[in-house]
Protein backbone atom coordinates (compact mmCIF):
# COMPACT_ATOMS: atom_id res chain seq x y z
CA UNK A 1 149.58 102.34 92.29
CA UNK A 2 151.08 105.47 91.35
CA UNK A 3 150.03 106.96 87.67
CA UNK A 4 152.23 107.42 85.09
CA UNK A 5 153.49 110.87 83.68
CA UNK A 6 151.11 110.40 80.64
CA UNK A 7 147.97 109.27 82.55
CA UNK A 8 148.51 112.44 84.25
CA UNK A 9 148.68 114.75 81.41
CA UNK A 10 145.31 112.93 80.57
CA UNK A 11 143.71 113.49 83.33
CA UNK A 12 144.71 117.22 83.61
CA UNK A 13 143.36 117.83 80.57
CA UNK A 14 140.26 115.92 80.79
CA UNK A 15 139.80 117.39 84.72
CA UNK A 16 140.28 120.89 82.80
CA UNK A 17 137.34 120.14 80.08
CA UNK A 18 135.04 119.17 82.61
CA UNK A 19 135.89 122.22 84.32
CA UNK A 20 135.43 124.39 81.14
CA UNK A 21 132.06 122.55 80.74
CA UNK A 22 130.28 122.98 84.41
CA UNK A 23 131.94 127.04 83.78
CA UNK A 24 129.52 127.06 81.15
CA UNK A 25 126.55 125.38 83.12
CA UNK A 26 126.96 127.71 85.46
CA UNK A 27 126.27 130.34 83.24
CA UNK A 28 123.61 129.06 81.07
CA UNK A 29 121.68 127.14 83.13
CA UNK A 30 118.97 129.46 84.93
CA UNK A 31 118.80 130.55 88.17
CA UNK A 32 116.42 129.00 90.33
CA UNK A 33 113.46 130.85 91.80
CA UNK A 34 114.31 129.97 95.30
CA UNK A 35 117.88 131.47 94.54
CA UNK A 36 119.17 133.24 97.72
CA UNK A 37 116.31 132.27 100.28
CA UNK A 38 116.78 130.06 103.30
CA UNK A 39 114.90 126.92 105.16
CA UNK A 40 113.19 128.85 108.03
CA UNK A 41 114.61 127.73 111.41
CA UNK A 42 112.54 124.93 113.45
CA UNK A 43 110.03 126.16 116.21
CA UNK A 44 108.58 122.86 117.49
CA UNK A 45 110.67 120.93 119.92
CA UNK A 46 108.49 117.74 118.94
CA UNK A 47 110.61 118.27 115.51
CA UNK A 48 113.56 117.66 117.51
CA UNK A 49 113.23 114.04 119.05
CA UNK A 50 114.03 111.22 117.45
CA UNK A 51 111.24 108.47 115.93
CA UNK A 52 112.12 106.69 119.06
CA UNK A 53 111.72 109.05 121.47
CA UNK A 54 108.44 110.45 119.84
CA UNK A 55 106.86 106.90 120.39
CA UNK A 56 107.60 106.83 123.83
CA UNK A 57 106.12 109.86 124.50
CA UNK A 58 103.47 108.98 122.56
CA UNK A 59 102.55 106.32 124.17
CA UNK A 60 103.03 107.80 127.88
CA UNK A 61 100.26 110.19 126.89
CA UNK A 62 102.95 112.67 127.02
CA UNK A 63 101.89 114.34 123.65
CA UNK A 64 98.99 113.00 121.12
CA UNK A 65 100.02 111.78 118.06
CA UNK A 66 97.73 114.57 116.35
CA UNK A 67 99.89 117.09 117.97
CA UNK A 68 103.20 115.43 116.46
CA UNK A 69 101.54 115.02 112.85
CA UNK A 70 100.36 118.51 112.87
CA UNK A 71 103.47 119.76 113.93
CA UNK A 72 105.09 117.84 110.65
CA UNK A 73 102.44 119.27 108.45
CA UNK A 74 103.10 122.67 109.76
CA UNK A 75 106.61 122.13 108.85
CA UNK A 76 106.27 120.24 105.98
CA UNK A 77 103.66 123.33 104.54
CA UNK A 78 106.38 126.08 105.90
CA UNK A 79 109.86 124.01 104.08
CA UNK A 80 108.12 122.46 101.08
CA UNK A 81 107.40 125.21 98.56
CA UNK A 82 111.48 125.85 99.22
CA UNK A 83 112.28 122.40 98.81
CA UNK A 84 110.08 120.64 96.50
CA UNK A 85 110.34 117.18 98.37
CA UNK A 86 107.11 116.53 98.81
CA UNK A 87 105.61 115.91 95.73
CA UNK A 88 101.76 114.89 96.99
CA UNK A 89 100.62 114.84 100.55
CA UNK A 90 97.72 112.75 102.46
CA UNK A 91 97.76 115.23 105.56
CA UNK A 92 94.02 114.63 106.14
CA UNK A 93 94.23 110.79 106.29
CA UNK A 94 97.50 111.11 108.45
CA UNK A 95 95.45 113.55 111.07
CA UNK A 96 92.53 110.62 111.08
CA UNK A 97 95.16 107.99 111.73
CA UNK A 98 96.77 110.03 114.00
CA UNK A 99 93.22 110.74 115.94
CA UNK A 100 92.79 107.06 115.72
CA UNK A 101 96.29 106.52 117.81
CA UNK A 102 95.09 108.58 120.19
CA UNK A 103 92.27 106.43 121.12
CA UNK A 104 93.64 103.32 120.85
CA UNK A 105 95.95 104.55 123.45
CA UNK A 106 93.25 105.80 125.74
CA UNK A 107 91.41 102.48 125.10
CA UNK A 108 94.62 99.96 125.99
CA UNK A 109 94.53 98.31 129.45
CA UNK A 110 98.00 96.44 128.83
CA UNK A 111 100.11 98.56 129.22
CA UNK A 112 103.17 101.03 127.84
CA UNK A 113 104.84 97.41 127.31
CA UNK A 114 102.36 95.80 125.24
CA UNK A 115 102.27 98.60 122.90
CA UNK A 116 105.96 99.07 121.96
CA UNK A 117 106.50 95.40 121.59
CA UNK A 118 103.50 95.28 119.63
CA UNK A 119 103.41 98.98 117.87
CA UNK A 120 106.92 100.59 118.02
CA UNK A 121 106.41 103.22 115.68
CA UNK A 122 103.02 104.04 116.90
CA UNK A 123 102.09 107.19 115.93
CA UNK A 124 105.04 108.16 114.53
CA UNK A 125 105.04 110.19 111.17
CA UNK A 126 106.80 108.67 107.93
CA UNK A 127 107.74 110.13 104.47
CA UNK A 128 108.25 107.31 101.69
CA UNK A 129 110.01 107.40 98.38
CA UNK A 130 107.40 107.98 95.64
CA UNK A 131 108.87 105.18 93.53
CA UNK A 132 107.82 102.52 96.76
CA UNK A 133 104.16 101.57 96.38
CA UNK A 134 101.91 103.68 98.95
CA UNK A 135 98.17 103.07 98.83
CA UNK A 136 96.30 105.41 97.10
CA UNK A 137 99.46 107.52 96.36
CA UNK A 138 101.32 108.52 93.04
CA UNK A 139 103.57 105.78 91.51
CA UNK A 140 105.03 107.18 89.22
CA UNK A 141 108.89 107.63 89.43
CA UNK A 142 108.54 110.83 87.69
CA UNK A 143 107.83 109.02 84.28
CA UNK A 144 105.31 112.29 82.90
CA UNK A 145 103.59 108.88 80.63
CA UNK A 146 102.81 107.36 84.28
CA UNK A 147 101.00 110.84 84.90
CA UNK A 148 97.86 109.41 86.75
CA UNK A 149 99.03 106.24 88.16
CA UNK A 150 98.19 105.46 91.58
CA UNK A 151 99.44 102.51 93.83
CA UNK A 152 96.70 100.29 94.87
CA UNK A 153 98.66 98.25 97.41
CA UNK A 154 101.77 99.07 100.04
CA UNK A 155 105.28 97.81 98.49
CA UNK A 156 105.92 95.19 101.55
CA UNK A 157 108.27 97.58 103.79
CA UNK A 158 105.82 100.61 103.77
CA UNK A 159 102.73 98.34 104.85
CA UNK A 160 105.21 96.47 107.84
CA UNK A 161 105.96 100.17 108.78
CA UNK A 162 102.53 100.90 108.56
CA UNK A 163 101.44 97.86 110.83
CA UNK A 164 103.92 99.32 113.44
CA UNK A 165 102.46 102.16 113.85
CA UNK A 166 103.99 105.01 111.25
CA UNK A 167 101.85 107.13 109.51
CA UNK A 168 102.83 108.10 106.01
CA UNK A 169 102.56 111.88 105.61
CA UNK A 170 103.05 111.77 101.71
CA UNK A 171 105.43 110.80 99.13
CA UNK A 172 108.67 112.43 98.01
CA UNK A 173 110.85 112.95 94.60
CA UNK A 174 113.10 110.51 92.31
CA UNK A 175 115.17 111.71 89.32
CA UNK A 176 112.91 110.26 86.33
CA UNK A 177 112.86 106.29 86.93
CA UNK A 178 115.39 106.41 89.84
CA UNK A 179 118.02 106.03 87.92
CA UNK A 180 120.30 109.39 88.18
CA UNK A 181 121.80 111.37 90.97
CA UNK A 182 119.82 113.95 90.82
CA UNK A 183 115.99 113.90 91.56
CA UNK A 184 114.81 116.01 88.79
CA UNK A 185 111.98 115.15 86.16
CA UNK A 186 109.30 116.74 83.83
CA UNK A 187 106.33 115.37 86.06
CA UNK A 188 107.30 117.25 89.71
CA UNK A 189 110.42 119.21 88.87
CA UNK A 190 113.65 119.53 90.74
CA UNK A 191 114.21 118.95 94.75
CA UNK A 192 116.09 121.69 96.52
CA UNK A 193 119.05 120.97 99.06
CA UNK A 194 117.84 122.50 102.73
CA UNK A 195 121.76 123.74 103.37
CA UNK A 196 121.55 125.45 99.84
CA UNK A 197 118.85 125.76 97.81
CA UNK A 198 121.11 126.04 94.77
CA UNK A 199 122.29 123.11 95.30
CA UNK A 200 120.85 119.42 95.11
CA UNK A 201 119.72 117.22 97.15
CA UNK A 202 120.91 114.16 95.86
CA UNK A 203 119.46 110.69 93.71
CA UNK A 204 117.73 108.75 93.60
CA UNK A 205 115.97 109.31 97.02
CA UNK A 206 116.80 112.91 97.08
CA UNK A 207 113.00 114.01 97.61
CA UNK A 208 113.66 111.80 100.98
CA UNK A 209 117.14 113.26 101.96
CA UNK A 210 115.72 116.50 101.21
CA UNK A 211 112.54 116.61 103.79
CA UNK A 212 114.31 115.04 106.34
CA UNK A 213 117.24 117.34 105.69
CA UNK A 214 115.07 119.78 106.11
CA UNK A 215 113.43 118.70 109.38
CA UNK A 216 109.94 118.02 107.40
CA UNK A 217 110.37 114.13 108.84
CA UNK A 218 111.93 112.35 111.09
CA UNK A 219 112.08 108.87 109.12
CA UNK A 220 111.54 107.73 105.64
CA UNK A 221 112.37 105.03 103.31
CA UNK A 222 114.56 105.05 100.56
CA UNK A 223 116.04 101.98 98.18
CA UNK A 224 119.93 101.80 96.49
CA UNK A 225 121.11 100.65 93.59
CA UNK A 226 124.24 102.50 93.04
CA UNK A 227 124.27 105.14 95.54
CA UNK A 228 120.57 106.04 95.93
CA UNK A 229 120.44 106.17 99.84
CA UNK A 230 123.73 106.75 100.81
CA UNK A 231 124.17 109.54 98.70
CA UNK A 232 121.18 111.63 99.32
CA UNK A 233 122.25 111.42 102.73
CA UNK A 234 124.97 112.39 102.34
CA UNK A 235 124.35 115.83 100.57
CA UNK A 236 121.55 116.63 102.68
CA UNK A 237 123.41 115.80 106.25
CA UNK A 238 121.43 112.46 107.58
CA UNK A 239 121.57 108.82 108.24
CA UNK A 240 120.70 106.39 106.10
CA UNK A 241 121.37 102.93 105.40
CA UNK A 242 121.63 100.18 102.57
CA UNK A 243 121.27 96.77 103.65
CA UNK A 244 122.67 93.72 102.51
CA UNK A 245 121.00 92.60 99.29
CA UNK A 246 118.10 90.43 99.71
CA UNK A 247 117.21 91.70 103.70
CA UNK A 248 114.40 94.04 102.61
CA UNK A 249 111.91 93.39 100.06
CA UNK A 250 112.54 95.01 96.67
CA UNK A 251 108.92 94.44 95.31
CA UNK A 252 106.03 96.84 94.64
CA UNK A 253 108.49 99.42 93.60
CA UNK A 254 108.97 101.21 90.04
CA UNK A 255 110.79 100.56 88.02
CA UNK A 256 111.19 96.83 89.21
CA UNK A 257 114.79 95.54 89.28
CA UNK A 258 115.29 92.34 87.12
CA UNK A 259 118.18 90.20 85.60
CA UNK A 260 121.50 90.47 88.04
CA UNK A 261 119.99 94.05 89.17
CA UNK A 262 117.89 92.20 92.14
CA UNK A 263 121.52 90.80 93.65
CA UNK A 264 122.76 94.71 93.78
CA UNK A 265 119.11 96.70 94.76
CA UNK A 266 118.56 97.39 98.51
CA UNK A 267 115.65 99.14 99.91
CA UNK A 268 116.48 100.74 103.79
CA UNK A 269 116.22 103.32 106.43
CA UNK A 270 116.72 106.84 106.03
CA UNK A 271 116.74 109.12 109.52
CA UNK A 272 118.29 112.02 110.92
CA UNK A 273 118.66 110.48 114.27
CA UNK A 274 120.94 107.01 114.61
CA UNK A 275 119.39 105.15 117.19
CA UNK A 276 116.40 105.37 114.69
CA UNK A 277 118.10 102.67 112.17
CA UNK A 278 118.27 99.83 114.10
CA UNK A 279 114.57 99.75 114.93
CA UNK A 280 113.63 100.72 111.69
CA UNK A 281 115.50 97.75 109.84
CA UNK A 282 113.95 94.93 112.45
CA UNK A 283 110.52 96.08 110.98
CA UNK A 284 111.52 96.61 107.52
CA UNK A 285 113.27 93.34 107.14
CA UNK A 286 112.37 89.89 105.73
CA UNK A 287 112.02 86.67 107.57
CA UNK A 288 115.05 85.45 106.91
CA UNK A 289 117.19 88.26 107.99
CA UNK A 290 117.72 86.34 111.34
CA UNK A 291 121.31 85.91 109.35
CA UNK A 292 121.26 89.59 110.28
CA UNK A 293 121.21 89.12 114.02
CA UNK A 294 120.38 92.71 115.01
CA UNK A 295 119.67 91.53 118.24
CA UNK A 296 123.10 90.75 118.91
CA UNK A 297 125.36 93.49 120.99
CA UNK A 298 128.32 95.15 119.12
CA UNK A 299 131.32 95.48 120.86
CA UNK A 300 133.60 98.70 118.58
CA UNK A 301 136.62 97.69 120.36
CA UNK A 302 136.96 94.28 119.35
CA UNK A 303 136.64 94.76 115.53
CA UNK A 304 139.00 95.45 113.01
CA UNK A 305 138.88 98.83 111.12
CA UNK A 306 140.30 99.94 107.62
CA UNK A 307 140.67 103.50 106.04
CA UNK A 308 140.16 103.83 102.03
CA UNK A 309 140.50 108.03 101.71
CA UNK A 310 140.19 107.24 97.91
CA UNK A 311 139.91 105.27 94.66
CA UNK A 312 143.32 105.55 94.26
CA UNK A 313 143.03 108.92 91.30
CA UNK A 314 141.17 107.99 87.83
CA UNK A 315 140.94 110.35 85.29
CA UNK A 316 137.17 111.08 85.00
CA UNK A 317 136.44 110.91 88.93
CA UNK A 318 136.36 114.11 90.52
CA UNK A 319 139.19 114.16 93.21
CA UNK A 320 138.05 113.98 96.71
CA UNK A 321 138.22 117.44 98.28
CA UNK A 322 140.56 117.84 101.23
CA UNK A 323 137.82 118.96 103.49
CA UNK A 324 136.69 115.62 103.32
CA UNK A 325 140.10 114.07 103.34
CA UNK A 326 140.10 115.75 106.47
CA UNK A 327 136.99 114.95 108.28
CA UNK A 328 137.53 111.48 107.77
CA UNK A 329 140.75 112.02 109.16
CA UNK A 330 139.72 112.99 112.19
CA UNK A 331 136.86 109.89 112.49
CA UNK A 332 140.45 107.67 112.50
CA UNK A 333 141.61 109.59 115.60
CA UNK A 334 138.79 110.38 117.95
CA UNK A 335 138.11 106.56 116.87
CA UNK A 336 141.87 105.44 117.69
CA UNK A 337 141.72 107.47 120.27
CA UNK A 338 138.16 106.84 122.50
CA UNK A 339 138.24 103.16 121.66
CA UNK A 340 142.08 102.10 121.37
CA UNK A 341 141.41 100.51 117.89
CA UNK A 342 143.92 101.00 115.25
CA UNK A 343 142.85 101.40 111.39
CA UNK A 344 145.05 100.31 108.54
CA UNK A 345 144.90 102.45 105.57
CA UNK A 346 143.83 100.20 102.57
CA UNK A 347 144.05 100.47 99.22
CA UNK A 348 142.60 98.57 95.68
CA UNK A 349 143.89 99.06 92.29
CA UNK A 350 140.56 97.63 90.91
CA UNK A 351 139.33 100.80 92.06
CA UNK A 352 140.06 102.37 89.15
CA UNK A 353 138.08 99.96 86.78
CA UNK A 354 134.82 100.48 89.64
CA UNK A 355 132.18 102.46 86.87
CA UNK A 356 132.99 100.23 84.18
CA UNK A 357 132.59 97.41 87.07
CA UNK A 358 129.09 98.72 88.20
CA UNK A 359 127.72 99.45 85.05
CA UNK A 360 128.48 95.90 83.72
CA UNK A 361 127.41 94.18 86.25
CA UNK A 362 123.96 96.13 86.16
CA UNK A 363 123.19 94.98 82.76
CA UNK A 364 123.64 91.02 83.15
CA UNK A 365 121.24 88.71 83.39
CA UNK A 366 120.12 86.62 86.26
CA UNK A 367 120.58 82.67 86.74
CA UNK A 368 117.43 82.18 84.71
CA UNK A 369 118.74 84.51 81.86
CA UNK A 370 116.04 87.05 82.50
CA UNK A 371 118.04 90.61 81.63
CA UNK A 372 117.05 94.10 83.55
CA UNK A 373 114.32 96.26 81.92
CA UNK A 374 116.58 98.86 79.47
CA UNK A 375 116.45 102.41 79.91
CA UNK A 376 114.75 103.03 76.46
CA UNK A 377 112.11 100.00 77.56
CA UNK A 378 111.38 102.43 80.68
CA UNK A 379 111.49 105.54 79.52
CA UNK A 380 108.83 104.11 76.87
CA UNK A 381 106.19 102.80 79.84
CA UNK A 382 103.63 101.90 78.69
CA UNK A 383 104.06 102.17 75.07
CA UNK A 384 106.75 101.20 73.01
CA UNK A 385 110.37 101.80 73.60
CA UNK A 386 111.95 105.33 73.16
CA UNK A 387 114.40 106.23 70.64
CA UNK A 388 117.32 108.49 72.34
CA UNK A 389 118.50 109.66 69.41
CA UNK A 390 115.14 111.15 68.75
CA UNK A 391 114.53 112.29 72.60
CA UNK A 392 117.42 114.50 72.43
CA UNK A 393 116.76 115.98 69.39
CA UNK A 394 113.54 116.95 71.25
CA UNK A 395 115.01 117.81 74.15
CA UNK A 396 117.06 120.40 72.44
CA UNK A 397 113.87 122.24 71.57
CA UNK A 398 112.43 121.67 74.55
CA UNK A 399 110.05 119.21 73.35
CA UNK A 400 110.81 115.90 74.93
CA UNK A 401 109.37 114.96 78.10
CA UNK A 402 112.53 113.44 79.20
CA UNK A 403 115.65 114.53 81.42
CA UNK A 404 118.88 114.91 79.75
CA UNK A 405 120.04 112.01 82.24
CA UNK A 406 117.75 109.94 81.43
CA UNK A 407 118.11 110.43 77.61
CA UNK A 408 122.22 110.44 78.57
CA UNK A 409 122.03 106.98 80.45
CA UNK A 410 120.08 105.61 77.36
CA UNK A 411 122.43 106.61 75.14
CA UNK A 412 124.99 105.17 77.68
CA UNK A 413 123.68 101.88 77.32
CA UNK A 414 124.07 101.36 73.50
CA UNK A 415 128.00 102.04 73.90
CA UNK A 416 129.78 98.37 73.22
CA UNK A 417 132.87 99.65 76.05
CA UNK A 418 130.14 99.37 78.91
CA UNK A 419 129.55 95.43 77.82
CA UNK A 420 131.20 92.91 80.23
CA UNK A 421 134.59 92.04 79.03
CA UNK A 422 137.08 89.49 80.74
CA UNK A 423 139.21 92.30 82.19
CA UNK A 424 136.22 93.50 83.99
CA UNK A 425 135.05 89.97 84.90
CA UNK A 426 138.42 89.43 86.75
CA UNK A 427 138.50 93.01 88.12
CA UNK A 428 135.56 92.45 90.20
CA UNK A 429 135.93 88.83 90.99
CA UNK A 430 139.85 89.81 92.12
CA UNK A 431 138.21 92.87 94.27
CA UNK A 432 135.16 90.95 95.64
CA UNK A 433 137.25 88.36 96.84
CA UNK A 434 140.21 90.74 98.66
CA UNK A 435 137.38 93.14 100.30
CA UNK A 436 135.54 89.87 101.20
CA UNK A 437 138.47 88.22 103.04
CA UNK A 438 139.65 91.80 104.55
CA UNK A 439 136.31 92.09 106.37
CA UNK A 440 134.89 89.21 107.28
CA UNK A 441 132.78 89.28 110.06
CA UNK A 442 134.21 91.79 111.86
CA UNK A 443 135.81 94.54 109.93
CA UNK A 444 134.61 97.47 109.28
CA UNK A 445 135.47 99.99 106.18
CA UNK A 446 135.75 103.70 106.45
CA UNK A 447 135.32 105.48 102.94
CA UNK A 448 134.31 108.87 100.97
CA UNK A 449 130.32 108.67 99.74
CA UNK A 450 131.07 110.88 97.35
CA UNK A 451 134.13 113.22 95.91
CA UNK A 452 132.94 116.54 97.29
CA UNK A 453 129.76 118.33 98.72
CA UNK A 454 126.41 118.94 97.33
CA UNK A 455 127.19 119.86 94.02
CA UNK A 456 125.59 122.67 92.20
CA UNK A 457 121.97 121.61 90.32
CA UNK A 458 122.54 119.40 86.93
CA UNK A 459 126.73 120.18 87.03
CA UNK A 460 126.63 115.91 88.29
CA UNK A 461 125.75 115.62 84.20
CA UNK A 462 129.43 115.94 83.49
CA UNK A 463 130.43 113.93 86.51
CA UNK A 464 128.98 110.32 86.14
CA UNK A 465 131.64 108.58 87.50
CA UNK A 466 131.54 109.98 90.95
CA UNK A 467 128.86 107.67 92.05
CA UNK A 468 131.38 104.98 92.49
CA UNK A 469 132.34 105.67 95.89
CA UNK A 470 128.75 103.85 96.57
CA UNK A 471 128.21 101.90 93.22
CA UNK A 472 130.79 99.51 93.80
CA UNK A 473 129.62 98.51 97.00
CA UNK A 474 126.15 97.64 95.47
CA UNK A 475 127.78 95.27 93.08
CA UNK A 476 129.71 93.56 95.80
CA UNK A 477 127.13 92.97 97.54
CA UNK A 478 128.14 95.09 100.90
CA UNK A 479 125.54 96.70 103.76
CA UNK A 480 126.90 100.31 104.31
CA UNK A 481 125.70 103.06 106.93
CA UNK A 482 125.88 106.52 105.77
CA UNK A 483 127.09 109.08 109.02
CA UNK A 484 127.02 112.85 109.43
CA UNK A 485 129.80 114.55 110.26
CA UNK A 486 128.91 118.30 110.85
CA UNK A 487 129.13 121.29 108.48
CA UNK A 488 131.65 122.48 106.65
CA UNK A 489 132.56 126.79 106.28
CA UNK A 490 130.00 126.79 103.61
CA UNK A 491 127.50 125.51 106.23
CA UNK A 492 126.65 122.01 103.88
CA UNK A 493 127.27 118.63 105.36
CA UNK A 494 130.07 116.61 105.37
CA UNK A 495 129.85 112.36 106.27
CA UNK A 496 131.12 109.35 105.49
CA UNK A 497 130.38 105.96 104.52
CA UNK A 498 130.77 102.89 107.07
CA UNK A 499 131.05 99.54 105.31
CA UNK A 500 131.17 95.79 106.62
CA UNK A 501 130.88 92.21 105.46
CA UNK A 502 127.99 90.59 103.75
CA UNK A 503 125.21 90.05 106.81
CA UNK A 504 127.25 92.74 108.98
CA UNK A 505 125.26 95.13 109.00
CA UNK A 506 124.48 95.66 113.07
CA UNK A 507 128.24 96.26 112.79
CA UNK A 508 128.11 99.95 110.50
CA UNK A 509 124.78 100.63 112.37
CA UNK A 510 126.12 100.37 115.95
CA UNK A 511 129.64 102.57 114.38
CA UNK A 512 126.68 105.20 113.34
CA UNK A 513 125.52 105.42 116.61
CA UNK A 514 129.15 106.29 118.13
CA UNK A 515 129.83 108.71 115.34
CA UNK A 516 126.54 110.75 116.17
CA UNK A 517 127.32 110.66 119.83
CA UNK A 518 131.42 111.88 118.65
CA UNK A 519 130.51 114.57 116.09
CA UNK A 520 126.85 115.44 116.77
CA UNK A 521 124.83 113.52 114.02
CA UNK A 522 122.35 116.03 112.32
CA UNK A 523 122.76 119.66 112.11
CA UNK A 524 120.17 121.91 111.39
CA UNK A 525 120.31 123.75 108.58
CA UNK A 526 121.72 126.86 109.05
CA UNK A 527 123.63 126.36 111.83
CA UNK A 528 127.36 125.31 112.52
């Protein structure tokens, strides 16, 4: 649907005030200390295998498991004071477990067999999310009045990871209580992009993207609730993937999800190489995602395929840049082309309504009337609710110990235009019900993550709206597989997003393996 000559006068001027605004965060907001240096390149081949292949050799005897652990401390120690993903370590614990592989290898008498059907991931190092319970390990989501809380259990993904083999090496940064695009709080700081250290590396598992990015890990965890995988990924050029809703626990993390939130939240995979997904989401799953059946082959040229380049044009969404335009372009022709498969270019007008969609949604309650935790409930943990009002006054003195997004979001939520209204109501039902009968069971959705590249640190404050390339998908309930598709001249990554029907999911993850094999999955950074 084509806009009309005075929504276009709107959004020209409202696209030229948010361009007079991030003209003046780039020149008052301060330069960052790391301004101008680069990641150093990667020595260690073992850096340069795949989870998968680092367990076989593992268990061939080929190489110890100390030797790949201390190879990912190494790196980890050589990336991190650039990065700042890695925001508390358990390096001496992960050596012991590591040393404790090694013998249990030496020690079994069944077999290279026995151990990968019984210990896939054994041996293999693992980076979690700090907001995911890790024994032993901060928990504090970057709340500075959770300063000193440690997890005393494993939220239920890291421990079945655990009981395959992996061996956490530490946990990474959020944006204060997961709940921005940016992971940046007052308790750890801000997380660097490894392609630009200017730049960010995404929310709210940027920490995550960021070391894995960066070649500090080869797999790590990460959870989604409007974007929070699949856009970290995205900026810092790796796979990662959000289930369907309801496939991997959500519990033992902070903050919890509650009210309608649990429907929308999905916890996942995050990897640089593909073929590390798939195994990765059979351990991390629940019992009942047998609805999943991930053992079940995927034929690519025997499913249907759709193109969505963009939301249509909305006034406060950042337009999606023509180099991505383009790469996507080219995923619809060496796709046509290699697997005789047509796409049909799609388009929905409730596009345009997909924030105020999101954000609705995300503050309803559940069947049992229970709403979701507020922002000013969490940002007050474990006292009384914070005032925003009074938070930003503080904040503009320097006094709060608060983000501005979080303090934003807050504010956000009092705003009556953000309620549910009718329109809204039938926006999403009208869209949930045409995307549901487009796909199926065996379509599959190409789409932008986000507008553009890694954005500059903090300018994402005056560009809320651009999460809903992956916020909408949340609320409707769709698994999606974030791919890699090289550099662009700038040297930062470019992807795209890979959606399917409800329970679909070994369909987006078998597309992710033919788009690493057809563009080259993860680039180093630095390279091109």
């Amino acid at each position: 649907m084509a806009l009309s000559r005075l929504e276009k006068i709107k959004a020209w001027f409202l696209r030229a005030a948010l361009g007079f605004f991030e003209l003046l965060l780039r020149l008052f907001i301060p330069r960052s200390p790391v301004s101008g240096k680069k990641l150093p390149a990667v020595r260690s081949p073992l850096l340069l295998l795949s989870a998968t292949q680092l367990a076989k050799k593992i268990r061939r005897k080929e190489v110890s498991s100390v030797e790949v652990v201390q190879a990912y401390i190494d790196r980890i120690q050589e990336v991190n004071p650039l990065l700042n993903a890695v925001v508390k370590d358990r390096f001496d614990a992960a050596l012991q477990e590591a040393s404790q592989v090694d013998k249990l290898i030496e020690e079994e008498t069944g077999g290279e067999e026995v151990l990968e059907d019984r210990l896939p991931l054994l041996g293999v190092p693992l980076s979690v999310k700090e907001s995911y319970a890790l024994q032993g390990m901060p928990f504090t989501s970057g709340l500075v009045s959770r300063r000193g809380v440690v997890a005393t259990v494993d939220a239920a993904p890291i421990a079945q990871l655990k009981r395959s083999g992996a061996i956490p090496m530490g946990v990474t940064n959020t944006p204060e209580l997961c709940m921005w695009c940016e992971s940046h709080n007052h308790l750890y700081g801000v997380t660097n992009n490894p392609y630009d250290l200017e730049r960010m590396a995404g929310g709210s598992s940027g920490g995550e993207g960021s070391i894995l990015g960066g070649a500090g890990a080869v797999i790590g965890v990460g959870s989604d609730i409007g974007g929070s995988i699949r856009m970290p990924c995205f900026f810092n050029g790796i796979f990662g993937h959000k289930t369907t809703p309801g496939m991997v626990s959500h519990e033992n993390q902070f903050p919890p999800a509650a009210g309608s939130q649990v429907d929308y939240i999905s916890s996942g995979p995050m990897c640089r190489y593909a073929e590390d997904l798939l195994p990765m989401l059979k351990i991390m799953a629940v019992p009942d995602a047998h609805v999943l059946k991930l053992d079940e082959k995927v034929d690519l040229k025997k499913l249907r395929f759709f193109n969505l380049p963009h939301d249509g044009g909305t006034p406060l969404t950042y337009p999606v840049s023509k180099e991505i335009l383009d790469v996507q372009k080219k995923v619809v022709q060496r796709m046509e082309a290699d697997l005789g498969v047509k796409f049909q270019r799609v388009q929905f007008p409730e596009l345009k309504n997909a924030f105020q969609i999101w954000h609705s949604y995300m503050g309803l309650p559940n069947k049992e009337g229970e709403y979701p935790l507020s922002m000013c409930e969490m940002m007050g943990e474990p006292g009384r609710p914070a005032w925003p009002l009074w938070e930003l006054l503080k904040w503009m003195v320097g006094k709060s110990d608060h983000t501005m997004a979080a303090i934003g979001l807050a504010l956000l939520e009092t705003l009556p235009v953000f309620r549910p209204s009718p329109f809204i109501i039938q926006q999403k039902e009208k869209l949930q019900k045409d995307i549901d009968e487009l796909l199926g069971t065996d379509g599959v959705l190409l789409c932008p993550t986000h507008p553009r590249v890694a954005p500059k640190h903090h300018h994402v404050l005056l560009r809320t709206y651009d999460i809903v390339y992956t916020a909408i998908f949340n609320t409707l309930g769709l698994p999606a597989t974030q791919c890699p598709l090289g550099l662009n001249q700038q040297g930062l990554p470019l992807g795209v997003q890979v959606i399917a029907g409800k329970n679909q999911d070994r369909l987006t993850l078998e597309v992710a393996l033919y788009l690493e094999k057809a563009f080259g999955g993860w680039k180093e950074p630095g390279t091109k």
